[in-house]
N, C-alpha and C. Protein backbone atom coordinates (compact mmCIF):
# COMPACT_ATOMS: atom_id res chain seq x y z
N UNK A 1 47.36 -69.07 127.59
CA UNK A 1 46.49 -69.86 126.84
C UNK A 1 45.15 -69.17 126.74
N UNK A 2 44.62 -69.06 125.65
CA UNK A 2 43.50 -68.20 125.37
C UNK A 2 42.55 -69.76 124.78
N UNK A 3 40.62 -69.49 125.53
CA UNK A 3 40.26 -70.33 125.24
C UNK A 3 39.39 -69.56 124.20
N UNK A 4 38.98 -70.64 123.17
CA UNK A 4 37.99 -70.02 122.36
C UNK A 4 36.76 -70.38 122.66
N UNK A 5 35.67 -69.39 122.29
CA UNK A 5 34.28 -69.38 122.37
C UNK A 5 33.78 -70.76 121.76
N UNK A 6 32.80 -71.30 122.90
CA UNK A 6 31.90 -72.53 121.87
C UNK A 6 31.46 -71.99 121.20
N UNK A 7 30.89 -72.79 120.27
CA UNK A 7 30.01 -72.48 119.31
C UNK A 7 28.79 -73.29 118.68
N UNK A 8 27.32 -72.68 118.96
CA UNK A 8 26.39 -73.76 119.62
C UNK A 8 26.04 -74.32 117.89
N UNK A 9 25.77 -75.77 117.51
CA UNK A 9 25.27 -76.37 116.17
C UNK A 9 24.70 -75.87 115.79
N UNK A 10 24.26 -75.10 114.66
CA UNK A 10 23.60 -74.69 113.54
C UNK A 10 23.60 -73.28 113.83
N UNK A 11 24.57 -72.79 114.63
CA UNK A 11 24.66 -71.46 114.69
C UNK A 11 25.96 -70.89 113.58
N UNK A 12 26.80 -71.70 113.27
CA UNK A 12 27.58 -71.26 112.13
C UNK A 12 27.03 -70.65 110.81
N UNK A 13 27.37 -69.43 110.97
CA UNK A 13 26.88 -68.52 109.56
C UNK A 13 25.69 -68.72 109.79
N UNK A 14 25.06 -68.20 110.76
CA UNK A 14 23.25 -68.36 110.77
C UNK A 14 23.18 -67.04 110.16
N UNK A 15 23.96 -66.19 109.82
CA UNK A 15 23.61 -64.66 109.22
C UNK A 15 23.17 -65.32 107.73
N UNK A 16 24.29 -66.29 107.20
CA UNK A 16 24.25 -66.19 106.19
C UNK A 16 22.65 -67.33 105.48
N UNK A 17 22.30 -67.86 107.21
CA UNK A 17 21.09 -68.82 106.99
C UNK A 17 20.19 -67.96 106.56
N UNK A 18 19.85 -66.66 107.68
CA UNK A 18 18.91 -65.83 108.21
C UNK A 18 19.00 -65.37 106.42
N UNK A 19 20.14 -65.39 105.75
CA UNK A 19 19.75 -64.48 104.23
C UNK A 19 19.24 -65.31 103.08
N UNK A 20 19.30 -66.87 103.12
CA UNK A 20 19.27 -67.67 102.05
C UNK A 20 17.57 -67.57 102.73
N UNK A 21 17.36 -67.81 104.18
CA UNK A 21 15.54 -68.13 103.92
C UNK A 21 15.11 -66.99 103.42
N UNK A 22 15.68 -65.61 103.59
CA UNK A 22 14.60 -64.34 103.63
C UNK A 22 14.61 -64.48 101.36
N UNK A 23 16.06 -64.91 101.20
CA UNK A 23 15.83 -64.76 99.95
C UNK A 23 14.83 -65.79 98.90
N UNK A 24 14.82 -66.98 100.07
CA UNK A 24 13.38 -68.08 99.25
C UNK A 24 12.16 -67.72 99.71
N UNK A 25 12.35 -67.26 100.89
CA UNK A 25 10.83 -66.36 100.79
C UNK A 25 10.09 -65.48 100.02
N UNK A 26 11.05 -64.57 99.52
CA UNK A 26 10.95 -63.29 98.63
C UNK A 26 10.79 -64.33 97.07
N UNK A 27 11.55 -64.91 96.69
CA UNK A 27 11.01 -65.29 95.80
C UNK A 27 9.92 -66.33 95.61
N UNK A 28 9.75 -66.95 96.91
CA UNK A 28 8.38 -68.02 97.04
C UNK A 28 7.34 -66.99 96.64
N UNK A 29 6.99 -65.59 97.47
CA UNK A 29 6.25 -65.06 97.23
C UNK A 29 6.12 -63.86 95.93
N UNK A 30 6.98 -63.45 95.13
CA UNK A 30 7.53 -63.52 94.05
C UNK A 30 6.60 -64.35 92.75
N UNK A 31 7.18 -65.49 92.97
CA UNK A 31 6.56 -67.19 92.41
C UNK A 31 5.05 -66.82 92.38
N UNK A 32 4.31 -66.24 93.59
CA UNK A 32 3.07 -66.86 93.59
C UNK A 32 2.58 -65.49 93.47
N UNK A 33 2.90 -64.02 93.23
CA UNK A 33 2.51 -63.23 92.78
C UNK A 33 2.44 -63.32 91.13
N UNK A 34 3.05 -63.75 90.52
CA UNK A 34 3.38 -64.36 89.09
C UNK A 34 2.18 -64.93 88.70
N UNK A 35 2.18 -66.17 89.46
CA UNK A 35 1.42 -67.37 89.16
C UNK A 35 -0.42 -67.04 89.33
N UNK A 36 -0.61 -66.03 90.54
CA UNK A 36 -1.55 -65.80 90.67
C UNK A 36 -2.31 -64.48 89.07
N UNK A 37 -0.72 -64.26 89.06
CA UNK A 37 -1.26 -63.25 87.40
C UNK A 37 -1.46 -63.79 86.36
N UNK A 38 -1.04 -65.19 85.97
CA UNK A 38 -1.15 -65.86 85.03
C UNK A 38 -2.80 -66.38 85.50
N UNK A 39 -3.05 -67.20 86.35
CA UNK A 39 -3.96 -67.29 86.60
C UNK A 39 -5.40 -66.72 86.51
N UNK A 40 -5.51 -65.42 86.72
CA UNK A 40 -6.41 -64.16 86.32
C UNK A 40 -6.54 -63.77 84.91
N UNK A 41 -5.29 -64.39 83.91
CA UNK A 41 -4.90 -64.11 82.72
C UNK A 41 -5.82 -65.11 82.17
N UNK A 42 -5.85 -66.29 82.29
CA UNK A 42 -6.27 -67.50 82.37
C UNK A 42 -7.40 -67.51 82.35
N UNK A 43 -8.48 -67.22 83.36
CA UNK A 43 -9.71 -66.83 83.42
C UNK A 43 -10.35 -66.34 82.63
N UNK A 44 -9.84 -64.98 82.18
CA UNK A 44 -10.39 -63.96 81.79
C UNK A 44 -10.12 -64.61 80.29
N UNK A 45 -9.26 -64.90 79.46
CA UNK A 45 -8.75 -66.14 78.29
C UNK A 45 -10.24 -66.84 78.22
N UNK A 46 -10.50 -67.48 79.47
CA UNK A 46 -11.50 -68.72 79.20
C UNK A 46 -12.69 -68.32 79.49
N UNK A 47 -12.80 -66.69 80.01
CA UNK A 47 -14.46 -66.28 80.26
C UNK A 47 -14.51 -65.81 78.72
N UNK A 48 -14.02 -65.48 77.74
CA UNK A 48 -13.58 -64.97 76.55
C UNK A 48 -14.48 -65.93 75.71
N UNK A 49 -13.55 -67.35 75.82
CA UNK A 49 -13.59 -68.34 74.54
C UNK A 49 -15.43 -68.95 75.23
N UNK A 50 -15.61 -68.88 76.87
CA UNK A 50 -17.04 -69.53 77.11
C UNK A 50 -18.18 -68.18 76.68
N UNK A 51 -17.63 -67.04 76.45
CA UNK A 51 -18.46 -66.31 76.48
C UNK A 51 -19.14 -66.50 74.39
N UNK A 52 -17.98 -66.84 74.15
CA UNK A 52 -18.45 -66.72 72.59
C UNK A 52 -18.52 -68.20 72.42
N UNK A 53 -18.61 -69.20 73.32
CA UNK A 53 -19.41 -70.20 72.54
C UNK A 53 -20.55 -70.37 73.09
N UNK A 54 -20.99 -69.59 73.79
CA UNK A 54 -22.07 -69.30 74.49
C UNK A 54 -23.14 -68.78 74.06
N UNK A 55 -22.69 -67.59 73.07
CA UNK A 55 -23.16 -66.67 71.66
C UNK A 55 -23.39 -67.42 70.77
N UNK A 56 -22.29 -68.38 70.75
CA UNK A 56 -23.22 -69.09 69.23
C UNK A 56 -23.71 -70.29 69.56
N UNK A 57 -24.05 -70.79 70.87
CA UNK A 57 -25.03 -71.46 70.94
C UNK A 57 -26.38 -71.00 71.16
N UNK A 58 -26.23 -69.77 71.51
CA UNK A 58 -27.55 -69.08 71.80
C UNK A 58 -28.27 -68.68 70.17
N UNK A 59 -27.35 -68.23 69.35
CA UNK A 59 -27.31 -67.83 68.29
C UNK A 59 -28.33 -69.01 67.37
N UNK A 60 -27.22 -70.60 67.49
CA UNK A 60 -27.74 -71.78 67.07
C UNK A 60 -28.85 -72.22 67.42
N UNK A 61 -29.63 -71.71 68.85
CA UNK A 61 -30.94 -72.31 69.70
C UNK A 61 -31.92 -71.10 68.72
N UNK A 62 -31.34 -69.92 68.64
CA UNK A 62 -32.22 -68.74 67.94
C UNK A 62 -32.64 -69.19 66.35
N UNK A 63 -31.85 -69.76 65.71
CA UNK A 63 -31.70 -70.16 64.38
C UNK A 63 -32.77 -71.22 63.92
N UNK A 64 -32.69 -72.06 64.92
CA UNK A 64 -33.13 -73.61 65.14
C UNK A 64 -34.42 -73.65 65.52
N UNK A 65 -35.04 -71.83 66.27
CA UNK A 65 -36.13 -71.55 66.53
C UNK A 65 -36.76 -71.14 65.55
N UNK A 66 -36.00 -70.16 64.97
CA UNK A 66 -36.71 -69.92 63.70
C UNK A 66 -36.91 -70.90 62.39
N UNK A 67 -36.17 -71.33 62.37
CA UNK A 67 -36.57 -72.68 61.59
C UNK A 67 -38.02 -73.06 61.61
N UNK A 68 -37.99 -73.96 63.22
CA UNK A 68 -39.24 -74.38 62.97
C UNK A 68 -40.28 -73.75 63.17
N UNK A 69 -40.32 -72.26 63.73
CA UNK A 69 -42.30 -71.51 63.29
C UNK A 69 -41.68 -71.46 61.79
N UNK A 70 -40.81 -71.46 61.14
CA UNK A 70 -41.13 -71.38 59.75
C UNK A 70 -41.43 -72.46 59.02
N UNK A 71 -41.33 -73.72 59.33
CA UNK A 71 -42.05 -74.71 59.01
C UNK A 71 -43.58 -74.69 59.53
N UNK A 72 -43.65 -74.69 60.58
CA UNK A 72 -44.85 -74.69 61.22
C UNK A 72 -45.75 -73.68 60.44
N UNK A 73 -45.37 -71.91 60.17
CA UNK A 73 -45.71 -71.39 59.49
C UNK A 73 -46.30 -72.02 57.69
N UNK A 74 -45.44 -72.65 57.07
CA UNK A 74 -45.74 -73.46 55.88
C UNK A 74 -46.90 -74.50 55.98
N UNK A 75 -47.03 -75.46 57.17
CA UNK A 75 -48.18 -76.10 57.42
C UNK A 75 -49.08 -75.58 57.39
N UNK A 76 -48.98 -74.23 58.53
CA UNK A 76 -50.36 -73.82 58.85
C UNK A 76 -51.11 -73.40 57.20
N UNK A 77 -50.17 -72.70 56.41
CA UNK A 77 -50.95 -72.31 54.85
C UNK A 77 -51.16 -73.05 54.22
N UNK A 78 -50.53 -74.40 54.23
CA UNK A 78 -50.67 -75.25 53.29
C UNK A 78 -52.16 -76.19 54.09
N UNK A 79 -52.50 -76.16 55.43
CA UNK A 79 -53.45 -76.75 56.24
C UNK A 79 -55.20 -75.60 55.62
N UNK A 80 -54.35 -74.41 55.59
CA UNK A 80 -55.45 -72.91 55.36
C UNK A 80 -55.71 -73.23 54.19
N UNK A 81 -54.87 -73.69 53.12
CA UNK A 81 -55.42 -73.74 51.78
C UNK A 81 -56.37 -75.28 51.43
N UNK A 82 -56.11 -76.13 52.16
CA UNK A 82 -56.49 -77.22 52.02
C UNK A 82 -57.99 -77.11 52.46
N UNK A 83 -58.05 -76.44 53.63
CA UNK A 83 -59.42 -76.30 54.35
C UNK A 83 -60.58 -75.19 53.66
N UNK A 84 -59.38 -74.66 52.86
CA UNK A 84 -60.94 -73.81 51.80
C UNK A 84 -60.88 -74.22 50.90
N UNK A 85 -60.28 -75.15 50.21
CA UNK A 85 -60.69 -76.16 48.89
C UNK A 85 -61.97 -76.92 49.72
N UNK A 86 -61.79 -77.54 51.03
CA UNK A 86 -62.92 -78.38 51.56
C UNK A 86 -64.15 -77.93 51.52
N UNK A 87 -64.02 -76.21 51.80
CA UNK A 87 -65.21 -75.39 52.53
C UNK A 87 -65.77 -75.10 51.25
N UNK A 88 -64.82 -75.24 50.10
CA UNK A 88 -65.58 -74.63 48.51
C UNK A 88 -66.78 -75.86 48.09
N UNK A 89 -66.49 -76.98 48.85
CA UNK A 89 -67.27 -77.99 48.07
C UNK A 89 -68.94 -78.30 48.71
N UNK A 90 -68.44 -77.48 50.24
CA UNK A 90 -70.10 -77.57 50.66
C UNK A 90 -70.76 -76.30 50.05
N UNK A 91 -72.14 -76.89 49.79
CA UNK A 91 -72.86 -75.55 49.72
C UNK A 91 -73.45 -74.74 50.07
N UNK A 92 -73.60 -73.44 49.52
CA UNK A 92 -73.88 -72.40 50.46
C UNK A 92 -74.86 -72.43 51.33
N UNK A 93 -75.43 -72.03 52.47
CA UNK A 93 -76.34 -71.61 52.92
C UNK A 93 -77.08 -70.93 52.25
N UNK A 94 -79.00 -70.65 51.84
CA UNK A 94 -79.45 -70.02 51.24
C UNK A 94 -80.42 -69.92 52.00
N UNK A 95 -80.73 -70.20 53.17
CA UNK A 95 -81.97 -70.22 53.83
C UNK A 95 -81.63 -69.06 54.69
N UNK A 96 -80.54 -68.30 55.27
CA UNK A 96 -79.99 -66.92 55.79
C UNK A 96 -79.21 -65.72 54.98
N UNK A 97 -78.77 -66.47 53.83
CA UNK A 97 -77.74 -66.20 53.19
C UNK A 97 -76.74 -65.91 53.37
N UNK A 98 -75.16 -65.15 52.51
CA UNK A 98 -74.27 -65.14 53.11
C UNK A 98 -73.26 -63.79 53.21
N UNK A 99 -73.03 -63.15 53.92
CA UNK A 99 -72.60 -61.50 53.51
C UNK A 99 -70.98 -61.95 53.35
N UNK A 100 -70.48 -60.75 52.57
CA UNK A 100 -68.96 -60.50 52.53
C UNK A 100 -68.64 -60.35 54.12
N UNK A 101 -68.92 -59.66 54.93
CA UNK A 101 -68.37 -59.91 56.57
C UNK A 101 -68.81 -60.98 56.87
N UNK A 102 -69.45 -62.01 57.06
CA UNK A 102 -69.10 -63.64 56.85
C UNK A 102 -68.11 -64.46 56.28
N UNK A 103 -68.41 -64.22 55.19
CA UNK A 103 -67.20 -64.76 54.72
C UNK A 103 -66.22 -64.29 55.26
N UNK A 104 -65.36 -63.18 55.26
CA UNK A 104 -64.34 -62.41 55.85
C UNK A 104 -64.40 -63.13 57.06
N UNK A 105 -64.92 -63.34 58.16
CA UNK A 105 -64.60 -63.84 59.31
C UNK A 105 -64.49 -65.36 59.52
N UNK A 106 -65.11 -65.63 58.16
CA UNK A 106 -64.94 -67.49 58.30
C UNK A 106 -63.32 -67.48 57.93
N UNK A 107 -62.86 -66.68 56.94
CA UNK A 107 -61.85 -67.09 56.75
C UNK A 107 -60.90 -66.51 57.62
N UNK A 108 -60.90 -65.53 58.43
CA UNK A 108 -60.08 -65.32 59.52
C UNK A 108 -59.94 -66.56 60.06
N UNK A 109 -61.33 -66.85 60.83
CA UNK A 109 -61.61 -67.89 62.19
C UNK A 109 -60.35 -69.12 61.31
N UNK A 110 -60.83 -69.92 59.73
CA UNK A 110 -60.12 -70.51 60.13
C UNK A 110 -58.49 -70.37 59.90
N UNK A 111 -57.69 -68.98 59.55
CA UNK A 111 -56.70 -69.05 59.54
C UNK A 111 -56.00 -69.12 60.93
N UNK A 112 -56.79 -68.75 62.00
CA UNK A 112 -56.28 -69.00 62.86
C UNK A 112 -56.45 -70.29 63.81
N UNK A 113 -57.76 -71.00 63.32
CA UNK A 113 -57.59 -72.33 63.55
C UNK A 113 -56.68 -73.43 62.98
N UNK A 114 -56.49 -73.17 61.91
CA UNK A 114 -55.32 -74.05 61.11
C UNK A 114 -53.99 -73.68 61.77
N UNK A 115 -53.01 -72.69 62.15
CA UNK A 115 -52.21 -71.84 62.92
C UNK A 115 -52.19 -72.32 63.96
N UNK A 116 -53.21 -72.72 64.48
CA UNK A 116 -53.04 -73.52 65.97
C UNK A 116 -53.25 -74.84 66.01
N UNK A 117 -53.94 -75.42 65.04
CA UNK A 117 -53.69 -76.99 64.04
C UNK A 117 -51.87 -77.01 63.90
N UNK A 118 -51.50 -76.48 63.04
CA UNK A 118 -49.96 -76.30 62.98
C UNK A 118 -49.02 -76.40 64.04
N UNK A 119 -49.24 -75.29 65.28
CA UNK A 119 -48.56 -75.24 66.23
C UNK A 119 -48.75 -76.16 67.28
N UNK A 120 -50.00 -77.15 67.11
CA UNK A 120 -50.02 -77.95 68.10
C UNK A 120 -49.69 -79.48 67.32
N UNK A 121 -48.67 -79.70 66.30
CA UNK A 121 -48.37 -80.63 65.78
C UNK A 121 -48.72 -80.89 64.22
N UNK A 122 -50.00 -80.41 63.82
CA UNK A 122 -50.04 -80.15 62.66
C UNK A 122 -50.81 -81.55 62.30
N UNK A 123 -50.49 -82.31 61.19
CA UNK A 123 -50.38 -83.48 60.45
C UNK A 123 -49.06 -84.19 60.18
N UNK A 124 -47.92 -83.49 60.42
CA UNK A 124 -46.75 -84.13 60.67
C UNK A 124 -46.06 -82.91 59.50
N UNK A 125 -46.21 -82.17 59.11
CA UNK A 125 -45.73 -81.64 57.20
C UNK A 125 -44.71 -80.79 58.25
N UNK A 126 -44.41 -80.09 59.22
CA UNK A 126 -44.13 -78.99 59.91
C UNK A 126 -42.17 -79.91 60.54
N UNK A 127 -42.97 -80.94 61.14
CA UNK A 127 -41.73 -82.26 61.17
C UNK A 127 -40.80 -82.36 60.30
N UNK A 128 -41.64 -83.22 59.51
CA UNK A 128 -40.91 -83.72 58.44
C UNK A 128 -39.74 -82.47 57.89
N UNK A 129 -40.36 -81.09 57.39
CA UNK A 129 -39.14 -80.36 56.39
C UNK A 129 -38.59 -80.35 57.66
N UNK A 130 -38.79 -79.99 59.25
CA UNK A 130 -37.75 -79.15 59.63
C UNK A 130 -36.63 -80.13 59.99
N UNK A 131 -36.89 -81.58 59.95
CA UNK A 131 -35.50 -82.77 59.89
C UNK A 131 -34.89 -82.99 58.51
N UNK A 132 -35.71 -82.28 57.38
CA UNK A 132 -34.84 -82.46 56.16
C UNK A 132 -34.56 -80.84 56.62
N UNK A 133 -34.43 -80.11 56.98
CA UNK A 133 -33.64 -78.58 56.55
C UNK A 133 -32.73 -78.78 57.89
N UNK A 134 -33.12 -79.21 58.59
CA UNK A 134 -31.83 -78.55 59.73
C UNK A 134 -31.01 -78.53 58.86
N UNK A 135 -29.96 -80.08 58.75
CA UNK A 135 -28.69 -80.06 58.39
C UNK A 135 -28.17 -79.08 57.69
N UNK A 136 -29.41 -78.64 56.39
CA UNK A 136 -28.55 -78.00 55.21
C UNK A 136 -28.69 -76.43 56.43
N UNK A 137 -29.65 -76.24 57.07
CA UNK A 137 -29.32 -75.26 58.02
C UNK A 137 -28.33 -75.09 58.79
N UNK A 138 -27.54 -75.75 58.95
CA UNK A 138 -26.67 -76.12 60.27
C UNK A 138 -24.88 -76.01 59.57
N UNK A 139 -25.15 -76.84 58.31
CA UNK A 139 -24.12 -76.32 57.39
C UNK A 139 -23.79 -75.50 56.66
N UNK A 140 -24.75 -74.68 56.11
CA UNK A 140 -24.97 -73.01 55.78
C UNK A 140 -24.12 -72.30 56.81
N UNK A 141 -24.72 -72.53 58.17
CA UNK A 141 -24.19 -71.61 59.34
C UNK A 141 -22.88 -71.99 59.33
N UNK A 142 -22.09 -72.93 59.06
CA UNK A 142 -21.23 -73.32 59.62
C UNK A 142 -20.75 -72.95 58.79
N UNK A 143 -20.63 -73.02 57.37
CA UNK A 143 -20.10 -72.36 56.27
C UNK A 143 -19.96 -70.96 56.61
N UNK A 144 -20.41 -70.23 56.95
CA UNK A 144 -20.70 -68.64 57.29
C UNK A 144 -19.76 -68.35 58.93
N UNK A 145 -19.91 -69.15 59.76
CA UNK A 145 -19.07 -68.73 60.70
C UNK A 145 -17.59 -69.35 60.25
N UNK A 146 -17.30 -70.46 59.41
CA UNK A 146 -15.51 -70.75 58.74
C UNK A 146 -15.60 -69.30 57.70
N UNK A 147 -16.13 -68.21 57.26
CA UNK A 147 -15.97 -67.25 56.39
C UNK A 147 -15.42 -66.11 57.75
N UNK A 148 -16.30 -66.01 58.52
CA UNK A 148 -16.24 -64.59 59.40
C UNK A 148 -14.63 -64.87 60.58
């Protein structure tokens, strides 16, 4: 009578255990070498699409700047022209009289006082166009970036 070997629970075909984990391992890590490449793919995708709406918001803040010194710009001349129609109606000094470099510097002084009349709010004229132009500004651009 020949006895046979026990054989301890969960030791049956543990070779063939020892090969099914090594093979979900290999592909667990497999899986997450993948996943981690998609991932990096991903990123770099979305540093892409933030980087260019980033551009044209910077673009849109640049646009939106120029806009308004160019309104502001329009006040200030239309403020410069108004203020030497005023200055035409007083009369001259005759008790010093008045040289061409006088004049020349009155009208510097006030182009740059009106200019800073303008830039510090103006009379409102600088406002007003640049809330009637945005839009058609804003849809121009937008027209021009659906072309490019």
């Amino acid at each position: 009578m020949q006895i046979a070997p026990m054989a301890a629970p969960g030791l049956e075909g543990s070779s063939n255990n020892s090969f099914h984990s090594a093979k979900a391992a290999a592909e667990s890590a497999k899986f997450s070498q993948i996943l981690n490449e998609l991932k990096g793919r991903a990123d770099k995708a979305m540093s892409a699409e933030d980087a260019a709406a980033l551009q044209k918001a910077e673009e849109a803040a640049k646009r939106d700047k120029e806009l308004r010194k160019a309104c502001e710009g329009f006040e200030a001349m239309f403020l410069n022209m108004m203020y030497r129609q005023m200055r035409a109606t007083v009369p001259e000094n005759t008790l010093f009289g008045e040289s061409n470099a006088l004049k020349i510097f009155q009208d510097m002084r006030d182009d740059e006082l009106m200019k800073n009349v303008a830039a510090g709010g103006g009379i409102g004229i600088a406002d007003m166009m640049y809330k009637q132009l945005k839009p058609q500004v804003e849809s121009r651009n937008a027209a021009q970036n659906v072309i490019k």
